[in-house]
C-alpha atoms as a PDB file:
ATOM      1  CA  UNK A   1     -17.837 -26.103   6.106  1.00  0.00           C
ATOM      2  CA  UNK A   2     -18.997 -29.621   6.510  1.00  0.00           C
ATOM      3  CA  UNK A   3     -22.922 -29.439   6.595  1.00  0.00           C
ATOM      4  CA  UNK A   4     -24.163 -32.642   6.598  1.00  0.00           C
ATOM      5  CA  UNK A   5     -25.946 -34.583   9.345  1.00  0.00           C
ATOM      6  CA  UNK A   6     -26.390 -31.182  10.599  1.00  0.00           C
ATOM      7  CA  UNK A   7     -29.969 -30.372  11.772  1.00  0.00           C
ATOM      8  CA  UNK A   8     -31.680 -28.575   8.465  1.00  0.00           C
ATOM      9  CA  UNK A   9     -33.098 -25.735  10.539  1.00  0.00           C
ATOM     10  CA  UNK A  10     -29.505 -24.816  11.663  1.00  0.00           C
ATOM     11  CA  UNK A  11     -28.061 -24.954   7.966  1.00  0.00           C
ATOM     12  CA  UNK A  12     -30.815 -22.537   6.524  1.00  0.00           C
ATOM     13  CA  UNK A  13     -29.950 -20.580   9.776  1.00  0.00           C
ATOM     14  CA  UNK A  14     -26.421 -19.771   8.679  1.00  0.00           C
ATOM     15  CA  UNK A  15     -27.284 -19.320   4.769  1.00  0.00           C
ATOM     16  CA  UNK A  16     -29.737 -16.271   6.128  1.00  0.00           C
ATOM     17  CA  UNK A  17     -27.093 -15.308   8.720  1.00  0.00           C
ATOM     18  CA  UNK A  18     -25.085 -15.154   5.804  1.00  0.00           C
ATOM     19  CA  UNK A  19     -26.987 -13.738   3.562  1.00  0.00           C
ATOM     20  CA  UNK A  20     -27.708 -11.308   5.769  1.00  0.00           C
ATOM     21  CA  UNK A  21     -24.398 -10.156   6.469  1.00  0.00           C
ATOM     22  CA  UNK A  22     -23.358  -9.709   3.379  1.00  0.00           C
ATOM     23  CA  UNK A  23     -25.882  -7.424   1.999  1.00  0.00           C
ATOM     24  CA  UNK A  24     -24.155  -3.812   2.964  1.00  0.00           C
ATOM     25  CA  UNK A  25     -27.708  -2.101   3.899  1.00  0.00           C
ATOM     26  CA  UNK A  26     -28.273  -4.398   6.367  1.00  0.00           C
ATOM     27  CA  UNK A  27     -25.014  -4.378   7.900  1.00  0.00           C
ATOM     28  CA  UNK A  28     -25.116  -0.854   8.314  1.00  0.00           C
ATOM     29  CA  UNK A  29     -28.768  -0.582  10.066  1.00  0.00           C
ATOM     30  CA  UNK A  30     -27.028  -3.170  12.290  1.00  0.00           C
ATOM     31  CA  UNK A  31     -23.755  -1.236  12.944  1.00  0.00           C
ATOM     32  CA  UNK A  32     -26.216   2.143  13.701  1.00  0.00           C
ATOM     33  CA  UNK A  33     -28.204  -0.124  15.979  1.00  0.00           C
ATOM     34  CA  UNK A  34     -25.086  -1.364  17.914  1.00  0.00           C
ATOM     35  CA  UNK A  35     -23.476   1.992  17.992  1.00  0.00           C
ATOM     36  CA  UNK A  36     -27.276   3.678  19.651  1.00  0.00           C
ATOM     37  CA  UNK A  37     -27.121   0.625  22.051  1.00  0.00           C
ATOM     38  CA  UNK A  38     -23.396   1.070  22.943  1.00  0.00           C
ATOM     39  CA  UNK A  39     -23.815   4.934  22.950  1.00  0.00           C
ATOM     40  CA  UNK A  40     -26.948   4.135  25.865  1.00  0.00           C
ATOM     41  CA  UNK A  41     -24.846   1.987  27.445  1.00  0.00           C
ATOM     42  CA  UNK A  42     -21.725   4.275  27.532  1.00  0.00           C
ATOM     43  CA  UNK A  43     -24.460   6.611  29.243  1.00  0.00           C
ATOM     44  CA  UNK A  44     -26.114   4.355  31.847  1.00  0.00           C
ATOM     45  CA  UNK A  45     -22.414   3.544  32.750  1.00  0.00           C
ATOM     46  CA  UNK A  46     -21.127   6.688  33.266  1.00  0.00           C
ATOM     47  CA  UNK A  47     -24.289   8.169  35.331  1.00  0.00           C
ATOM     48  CA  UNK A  48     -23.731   4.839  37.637  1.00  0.00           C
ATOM     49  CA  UNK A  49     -19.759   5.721  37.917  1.00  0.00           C
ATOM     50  CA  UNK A  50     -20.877   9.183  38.883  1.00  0.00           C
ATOM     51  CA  UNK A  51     -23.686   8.097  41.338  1.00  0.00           C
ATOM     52  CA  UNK A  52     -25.633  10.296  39.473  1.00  0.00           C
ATOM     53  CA  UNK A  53     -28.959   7.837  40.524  1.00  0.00           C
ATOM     54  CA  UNK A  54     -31.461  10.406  39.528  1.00  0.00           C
ATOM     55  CA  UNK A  55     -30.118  10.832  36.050  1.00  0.00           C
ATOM     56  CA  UNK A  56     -29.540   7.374  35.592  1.00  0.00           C
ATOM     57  CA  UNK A  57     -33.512   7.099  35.847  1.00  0.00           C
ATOM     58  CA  UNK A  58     -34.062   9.867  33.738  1.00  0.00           C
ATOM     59  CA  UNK A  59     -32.100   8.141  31.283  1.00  0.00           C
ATOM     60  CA  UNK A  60     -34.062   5.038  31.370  1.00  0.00           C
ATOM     61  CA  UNK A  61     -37.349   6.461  31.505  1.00  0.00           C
ATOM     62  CA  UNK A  62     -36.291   8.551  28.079  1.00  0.00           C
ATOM     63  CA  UNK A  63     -35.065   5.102  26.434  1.00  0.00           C
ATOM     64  CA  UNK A  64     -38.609   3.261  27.412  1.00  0.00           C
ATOM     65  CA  UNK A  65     -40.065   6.272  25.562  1.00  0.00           C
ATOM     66  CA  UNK A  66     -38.138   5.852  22.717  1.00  0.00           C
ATOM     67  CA  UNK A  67     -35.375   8.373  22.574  1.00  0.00           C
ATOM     68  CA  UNK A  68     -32.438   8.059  20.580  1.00  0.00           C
ATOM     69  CA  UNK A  69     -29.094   8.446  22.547  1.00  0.00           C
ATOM     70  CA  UNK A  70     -29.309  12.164  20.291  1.00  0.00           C
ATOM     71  CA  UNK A  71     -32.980  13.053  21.894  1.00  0.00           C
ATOM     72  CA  UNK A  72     -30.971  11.892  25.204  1.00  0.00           C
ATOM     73  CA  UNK A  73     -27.531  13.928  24.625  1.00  0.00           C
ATOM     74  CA  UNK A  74     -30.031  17.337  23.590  1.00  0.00           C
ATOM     75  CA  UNK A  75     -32.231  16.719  26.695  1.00  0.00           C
ATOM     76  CA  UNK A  76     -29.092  17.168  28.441  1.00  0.00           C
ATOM     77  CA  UNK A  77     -27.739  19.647  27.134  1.00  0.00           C
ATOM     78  CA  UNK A  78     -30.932  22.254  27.370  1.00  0.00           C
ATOM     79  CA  UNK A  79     -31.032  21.329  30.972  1.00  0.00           C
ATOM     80  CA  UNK A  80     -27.135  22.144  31.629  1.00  0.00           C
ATOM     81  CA  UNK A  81     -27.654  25.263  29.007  1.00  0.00           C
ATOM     82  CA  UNK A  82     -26.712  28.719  30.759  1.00  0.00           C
ATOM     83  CA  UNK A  83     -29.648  31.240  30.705  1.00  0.00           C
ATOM     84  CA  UNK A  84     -29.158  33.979  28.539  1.00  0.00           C
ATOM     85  CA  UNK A  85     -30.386  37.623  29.156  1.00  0.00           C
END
């Protein structure tokens, strides 16, 4: 790639992006972060396709707390869990 007379913020930009990307570590926190987003996401979607309203704010409110989409699936489940005798 032809580089020159290209602003010299924007070629250090793609030798981190670079960089970055090829360091395996990295990649992978980024993959986990993209699959936690996509596995919200995937959430918030389906509680809007159900009109389940109410749990879609549940859901929310547990992200802006910091939950992971596991706290979020466990929640969940406890509250759908059968009472044993």
């Amino acid at each position: 790639m032809d580089l020159a007379g290209i602003d010299p913020v924007f070629v250090k930009a793609v030798d981190v992006l670079a960089k970055f990307s090829a360091d395996d570590y990295n990649r992978m926190l980024y993959e986990a972060r993209l699959k936690e987003w996509r596995d919200n996401q995937s959430r918030i979607d389906g509680a809007r396709k159900e009109g389940q309203e109410e749990r879609l704010d549940e859901i929310l409110d547990l992200m802006k707390k910091g939950y992971t989409s596991t706290d979020i699936e466990n929640h969940f489940r406890k509250q759908t869990r059968p009472a044993t005798a």
